[in-house]
Protein backbone atom coordinates (compact mmCIF):
# COMPACT_ATOMS: atom_id res chain seq x y z
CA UNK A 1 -61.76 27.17 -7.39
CA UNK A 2 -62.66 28.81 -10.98
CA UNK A 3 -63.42 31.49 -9.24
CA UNK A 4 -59.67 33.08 -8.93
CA UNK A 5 -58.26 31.27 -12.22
CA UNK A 6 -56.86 33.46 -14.92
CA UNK A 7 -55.65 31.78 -18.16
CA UNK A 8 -53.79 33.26 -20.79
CA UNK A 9 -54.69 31.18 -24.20
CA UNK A 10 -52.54 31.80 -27.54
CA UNK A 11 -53.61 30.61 -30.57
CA UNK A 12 -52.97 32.09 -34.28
CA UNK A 13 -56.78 31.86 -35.09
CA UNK A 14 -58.82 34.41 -33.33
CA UNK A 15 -62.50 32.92 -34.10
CA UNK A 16 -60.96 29.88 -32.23
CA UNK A 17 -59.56 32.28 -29.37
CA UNK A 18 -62.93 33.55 -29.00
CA UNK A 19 -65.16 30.30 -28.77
CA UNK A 20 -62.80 28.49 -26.19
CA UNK A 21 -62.87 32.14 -24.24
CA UNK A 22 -66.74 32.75 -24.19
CA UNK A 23 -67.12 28.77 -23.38
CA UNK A 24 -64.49 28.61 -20.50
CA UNK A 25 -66.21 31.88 -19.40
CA UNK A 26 -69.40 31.19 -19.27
CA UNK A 27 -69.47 27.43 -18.54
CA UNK A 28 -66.28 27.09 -16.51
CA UNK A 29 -66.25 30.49 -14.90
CA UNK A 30 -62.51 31.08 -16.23
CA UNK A 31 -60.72 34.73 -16.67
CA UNK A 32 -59.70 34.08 -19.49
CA UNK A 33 -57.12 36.52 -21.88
CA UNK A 34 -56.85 35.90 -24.96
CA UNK A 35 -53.77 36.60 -27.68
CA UNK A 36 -52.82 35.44 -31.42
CA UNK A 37 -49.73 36.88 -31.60
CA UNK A 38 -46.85 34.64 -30.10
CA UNK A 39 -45.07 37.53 -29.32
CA UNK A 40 -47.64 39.72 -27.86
CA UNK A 41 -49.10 36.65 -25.21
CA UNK A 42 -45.11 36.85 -23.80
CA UNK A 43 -45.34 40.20 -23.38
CA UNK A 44 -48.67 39.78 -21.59
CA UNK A 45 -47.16 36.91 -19.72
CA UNK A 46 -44.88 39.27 -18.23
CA UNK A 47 -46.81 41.78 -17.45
CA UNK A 48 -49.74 39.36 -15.83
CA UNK A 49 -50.26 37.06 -13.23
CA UNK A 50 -51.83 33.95 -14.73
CA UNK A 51 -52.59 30.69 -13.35
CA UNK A 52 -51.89 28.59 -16.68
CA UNK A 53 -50.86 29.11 -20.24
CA UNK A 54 -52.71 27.44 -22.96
CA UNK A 55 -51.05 27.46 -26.20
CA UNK A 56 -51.89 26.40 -29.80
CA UNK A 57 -48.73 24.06 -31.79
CA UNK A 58 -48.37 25.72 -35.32
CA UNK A 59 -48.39 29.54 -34.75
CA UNK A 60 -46.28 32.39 -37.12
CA UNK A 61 -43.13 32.75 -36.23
CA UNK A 62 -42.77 30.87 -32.83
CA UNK A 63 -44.77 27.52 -32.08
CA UNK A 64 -46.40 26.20 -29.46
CA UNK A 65 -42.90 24.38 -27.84
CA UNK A 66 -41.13 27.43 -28.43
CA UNK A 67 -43.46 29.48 -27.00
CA UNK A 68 -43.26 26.95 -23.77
CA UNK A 69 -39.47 27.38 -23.41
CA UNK A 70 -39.77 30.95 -23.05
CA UNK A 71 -42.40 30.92 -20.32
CA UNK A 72 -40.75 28.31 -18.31
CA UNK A 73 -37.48 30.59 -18.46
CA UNK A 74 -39.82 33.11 -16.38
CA UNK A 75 -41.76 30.66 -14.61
CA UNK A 76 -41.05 27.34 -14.19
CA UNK A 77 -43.61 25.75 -12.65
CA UNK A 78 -46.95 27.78 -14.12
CA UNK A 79 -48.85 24.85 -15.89
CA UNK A 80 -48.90 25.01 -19.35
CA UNK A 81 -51.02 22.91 -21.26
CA UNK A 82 -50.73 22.35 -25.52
CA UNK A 83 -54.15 22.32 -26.86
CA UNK A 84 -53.04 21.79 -31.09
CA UNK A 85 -54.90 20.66 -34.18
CA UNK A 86 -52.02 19.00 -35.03
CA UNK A 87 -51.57 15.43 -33.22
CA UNK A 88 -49.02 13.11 -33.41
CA UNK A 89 -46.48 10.44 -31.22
CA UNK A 90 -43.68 13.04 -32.35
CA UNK A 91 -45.17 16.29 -31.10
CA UNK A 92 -46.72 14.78 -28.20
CA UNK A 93 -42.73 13.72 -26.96
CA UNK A 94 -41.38 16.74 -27.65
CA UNK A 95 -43.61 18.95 -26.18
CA UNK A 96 -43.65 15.96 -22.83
CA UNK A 97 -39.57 16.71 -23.21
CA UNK A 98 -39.44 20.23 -23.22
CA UNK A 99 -41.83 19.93 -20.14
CA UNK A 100 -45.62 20.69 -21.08
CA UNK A 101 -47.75 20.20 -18.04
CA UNK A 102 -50.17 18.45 -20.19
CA UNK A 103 -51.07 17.66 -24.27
CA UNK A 104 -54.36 17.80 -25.32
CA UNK A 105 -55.37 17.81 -29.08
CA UNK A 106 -58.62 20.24 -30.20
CA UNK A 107 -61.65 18.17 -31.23
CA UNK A 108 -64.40 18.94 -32.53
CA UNK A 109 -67.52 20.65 -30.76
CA UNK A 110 -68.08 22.09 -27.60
CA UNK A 111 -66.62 18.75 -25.72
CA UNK A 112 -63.07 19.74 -26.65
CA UNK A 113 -63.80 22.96 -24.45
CA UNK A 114 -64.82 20.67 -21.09
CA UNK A 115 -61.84 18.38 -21.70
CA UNK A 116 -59.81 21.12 -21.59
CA UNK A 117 -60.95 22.61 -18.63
CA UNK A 118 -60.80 19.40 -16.75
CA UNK A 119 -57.23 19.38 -17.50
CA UNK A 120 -56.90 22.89 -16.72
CA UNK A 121 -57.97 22.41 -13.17
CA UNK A 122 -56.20 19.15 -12.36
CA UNK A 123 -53.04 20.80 -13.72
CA UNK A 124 -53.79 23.73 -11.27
CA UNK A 125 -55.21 22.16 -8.61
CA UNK A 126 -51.79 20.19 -8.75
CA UNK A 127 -49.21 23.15 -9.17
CA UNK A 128 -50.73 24.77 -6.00
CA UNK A 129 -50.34 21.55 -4.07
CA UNK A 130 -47.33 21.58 -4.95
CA UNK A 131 -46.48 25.32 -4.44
CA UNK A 132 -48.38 24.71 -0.92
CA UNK A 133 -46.16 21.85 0.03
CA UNK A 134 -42.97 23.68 -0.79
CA UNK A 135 -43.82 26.64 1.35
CA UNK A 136 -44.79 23.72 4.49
CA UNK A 137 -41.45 22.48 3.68
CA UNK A 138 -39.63 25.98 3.77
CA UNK A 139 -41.13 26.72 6.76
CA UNK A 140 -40.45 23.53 8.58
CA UNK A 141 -36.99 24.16 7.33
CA UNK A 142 -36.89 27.20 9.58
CA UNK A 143 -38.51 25.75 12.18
CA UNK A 144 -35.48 22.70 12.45
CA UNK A 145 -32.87 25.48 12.11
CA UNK A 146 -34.35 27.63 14.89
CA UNK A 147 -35.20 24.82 17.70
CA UNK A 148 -32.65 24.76 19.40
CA UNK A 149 -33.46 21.03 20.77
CA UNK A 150 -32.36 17.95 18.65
CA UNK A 151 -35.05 16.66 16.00
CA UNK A 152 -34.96 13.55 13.91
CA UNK A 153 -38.11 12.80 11.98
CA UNK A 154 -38.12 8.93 10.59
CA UNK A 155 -40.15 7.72 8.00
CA UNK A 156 -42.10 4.30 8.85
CA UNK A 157 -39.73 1.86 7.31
CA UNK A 158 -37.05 3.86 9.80
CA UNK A 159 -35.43 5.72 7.72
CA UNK A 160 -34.55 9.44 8.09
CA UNK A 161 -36.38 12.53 6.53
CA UNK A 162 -35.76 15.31 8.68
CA UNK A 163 -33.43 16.64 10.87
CA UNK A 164 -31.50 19.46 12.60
CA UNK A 165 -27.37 20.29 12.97
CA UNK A 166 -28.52 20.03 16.73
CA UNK A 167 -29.18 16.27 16.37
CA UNK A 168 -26.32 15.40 14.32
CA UNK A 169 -24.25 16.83 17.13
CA UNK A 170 -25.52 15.08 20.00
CA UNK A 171 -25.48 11.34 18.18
CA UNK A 172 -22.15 11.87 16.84
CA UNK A 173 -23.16 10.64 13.05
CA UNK A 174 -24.06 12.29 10.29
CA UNK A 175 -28.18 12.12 9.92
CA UNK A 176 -27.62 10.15 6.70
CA UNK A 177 -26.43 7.37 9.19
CA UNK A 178 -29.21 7.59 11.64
CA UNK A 179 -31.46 5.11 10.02
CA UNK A 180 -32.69 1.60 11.98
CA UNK A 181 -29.34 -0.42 10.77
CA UNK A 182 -26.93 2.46 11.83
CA UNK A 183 -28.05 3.27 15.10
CA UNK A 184 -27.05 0.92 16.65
CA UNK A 185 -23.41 1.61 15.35
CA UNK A 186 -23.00 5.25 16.57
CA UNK A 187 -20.30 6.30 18.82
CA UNK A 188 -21.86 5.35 22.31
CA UNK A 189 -24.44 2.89 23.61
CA UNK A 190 -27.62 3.57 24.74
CA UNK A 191 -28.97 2.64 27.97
CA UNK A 192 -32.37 2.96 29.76
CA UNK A 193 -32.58 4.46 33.34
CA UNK A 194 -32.21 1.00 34.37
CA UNK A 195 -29.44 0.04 32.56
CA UNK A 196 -30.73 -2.18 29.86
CA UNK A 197 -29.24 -2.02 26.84
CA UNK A 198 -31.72 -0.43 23.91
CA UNK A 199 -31.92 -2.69 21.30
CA UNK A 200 -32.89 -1.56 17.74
CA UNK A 201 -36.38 -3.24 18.55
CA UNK A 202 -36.75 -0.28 21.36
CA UNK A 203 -35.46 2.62 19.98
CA UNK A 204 -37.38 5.80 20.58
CA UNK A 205 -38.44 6.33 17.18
CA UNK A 206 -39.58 2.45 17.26
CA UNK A 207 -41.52 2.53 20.11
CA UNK A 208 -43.61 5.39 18.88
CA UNK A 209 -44.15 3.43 15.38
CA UNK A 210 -44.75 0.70 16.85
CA UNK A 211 -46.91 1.62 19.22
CA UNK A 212 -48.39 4.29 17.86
CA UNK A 213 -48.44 6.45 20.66
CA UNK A 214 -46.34 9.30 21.65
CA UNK A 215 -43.40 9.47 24.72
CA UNK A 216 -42.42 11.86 27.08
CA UNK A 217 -39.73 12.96 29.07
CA UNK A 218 -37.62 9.51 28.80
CA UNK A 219 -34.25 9.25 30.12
CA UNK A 220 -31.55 7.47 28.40
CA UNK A 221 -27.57 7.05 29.16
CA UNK A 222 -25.23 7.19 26.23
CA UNK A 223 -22.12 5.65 27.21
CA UNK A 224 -19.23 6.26 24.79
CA UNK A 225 -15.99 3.87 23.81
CA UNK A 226 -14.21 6.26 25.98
CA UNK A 227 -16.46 5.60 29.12
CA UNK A 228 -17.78 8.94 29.17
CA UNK A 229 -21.38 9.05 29.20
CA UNK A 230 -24.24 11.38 27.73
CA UNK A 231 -27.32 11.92 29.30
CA UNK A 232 -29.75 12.97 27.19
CA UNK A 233 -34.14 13.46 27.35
CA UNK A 234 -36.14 11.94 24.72
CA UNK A 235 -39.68 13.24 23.20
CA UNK A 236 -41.45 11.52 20.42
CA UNK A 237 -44.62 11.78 18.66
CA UNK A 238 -46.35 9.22 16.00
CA UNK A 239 -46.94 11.09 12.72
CA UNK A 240 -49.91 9.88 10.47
CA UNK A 241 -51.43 9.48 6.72
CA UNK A 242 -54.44 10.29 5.68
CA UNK A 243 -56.34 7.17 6.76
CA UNK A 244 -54.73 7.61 10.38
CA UNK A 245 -52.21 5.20 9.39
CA UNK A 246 -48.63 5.66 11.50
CA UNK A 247 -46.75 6.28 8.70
CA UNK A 248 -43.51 8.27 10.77
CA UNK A 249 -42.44 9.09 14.11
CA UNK A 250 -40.77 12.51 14.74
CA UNK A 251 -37.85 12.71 17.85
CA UNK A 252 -37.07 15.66 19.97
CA UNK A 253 -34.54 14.84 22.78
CA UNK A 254 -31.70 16.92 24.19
CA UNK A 255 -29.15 16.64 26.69
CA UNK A 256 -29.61 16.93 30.78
C-alpha cells in the first residue's frame, strides 16, 4: 500500500521537515513532499495529487487549523492529520471541530515517526474505503434507475435500504412505507397462487431472511379495495456479511 502514497508535510522548521521525510522514506516507503511555507504547501496542494496532508500547529502567518480549512475547501475528504509540538484539550477540539482526520502530537525520537505513519495509513486505508464504497453505491444507483424490473433491497431487521421508482409504482406506497409493519397496509392484499393470504411472517423478503435461501419465479395475486387484482412475479436473493451471516434480502418482482 506505501507503495502509491504521496504525502505532502508542512511544517515551519525545515530540519524537522527533513528527518520525518528521510524516515517515512526510507522506513515507511512514503513519497513524501515537503514545504515550510504555509502558503507555498497550498499552492503545491493544488497543483498535486496527494494522498494526505500532514501539517505542523504554530506556523507564520497561517496555522495548522487554518491551513486545514483551506484544503478541505478543495478537498474534502483527503485525510489530514495534525502532527504539533504544541498539545493541549483546547487544540486537540478545535482542530477535531474544524474536521482533522486525526491529532497526533510530535515526540521525541524516531518513534514519533512510526506513530505517525501508522496513523497515516489507517487514515488512508480508511478514506479509500470510503471513496470505494461511494463509487459501489453510485453505481448501484445506476443500476436501480436503469432495471427496468421492480427492486426492493431490505435490511435484516426488515427495513428498507434500496429501491427503484419501478417498485414504488407497482406496491402503490412510497418505499419509506415498505418496511415489515407497513406491508401489510398497502393498497391491495397479497395472495399466493393458492389463495392464501401472505402474512407478514411469509413475505418474500421474509422467506429469503429467514430461510436464507434465494426464490424464483413466485407468483402472487394482489387484490386491491377496488377488486381489481395485480399479478405480479417475485425474485429474491439472501444478501450476506462478512461471516456469511444473512444480514438482507434483496427483491426483484414485476408484473405478468
Amino acid at each position: 500500500m506505501t507503495d502509491s502514497i504521496r504525502v505532502l508535510h508542512v511544517d515551519d522548521d525545515p530540519a524537522f521537515l527533513e528527518l520525518a521525510q528521510t524516515v517515512l522514506e526510507s522506513e515507511h516507503g512514503f513519497d513524501v513532499t515537503t514545504e515550510s511555507d504555509p502558503d507555498a504547501a497550498l499552492d503545491r496542494f493544488e497543483g498535486a495529487s496527494f494522498d494526505a496532508v500532514v501539517s505542523d500547529y504554530e506556523m507564520p502567518r497561517i496555522d495548522g487549523l487554518a491551513l486545514l480549512a483551506t484544503v478541505r475547501e478543495r478537498d474534502s475528504s483527503i485525510p489530514f492529520v495534525l502532527f504539533t509540538g504544541k498539545g493541549s484539550e483546547e487544540v486537540a477540539s478545535d482542530a477535531i471541530s474544524a474536521g482533522v482526520t486525526d491529532y497526533l502530537q510530535k515526540g521525541s525520537g524516531l518513534e514519533q515517526f512510526e506513530l505517525l505513519a501508522n496513523r497515516l495509513l489507517n487514515a488512508i486505508d480508511h478514506a479509500r474505503t470510503v471513496e470505494r464504497l461511494g463509487r459501489e453505491k453510485r453505481r448501484l444507483d445506476r443500476i436501480l434507475t436503469a432495471t427496468p424490473m421492480a427492486i426492493v433491497v431490505h435490511d435484516r431487521d426488515g427495513s428498507v435500504s434500496r429501491w427503484n421508482d419501478r417498485a414504488e409504482a407497482i406496491l402503490g406506497a412510497p418505499a419509506s412505507e415498505l418496511d415489515a409493519a407497513a406491508y401489510p397496509d398497502v393498497s391491495w392484499t397479497l395472495r399466493e397462487s393458492d389463495d392464501t393470504v401472505v402474512t407478514a411472517d411469509r413475505l418474500p423478503y421474509r422467506r429469503v431472511i429467514d430461510t436464507g435461501e434465494p426464490i424464483r419465479d413466485v407468483r402472487y395475486v394482489g387484490e386491491a379495495g377496488d377488486g381489481s387484482e395485480l399479478h405480479i412475479v417475485v425474485h429474491g436473493a439472501p444478501l450476506f456479511d462478512e461471516s456469511g451471516a444473512v444480514d438482507g434480502a434483496v427483491i426483484v418482482f414485476d408484473t405478468v
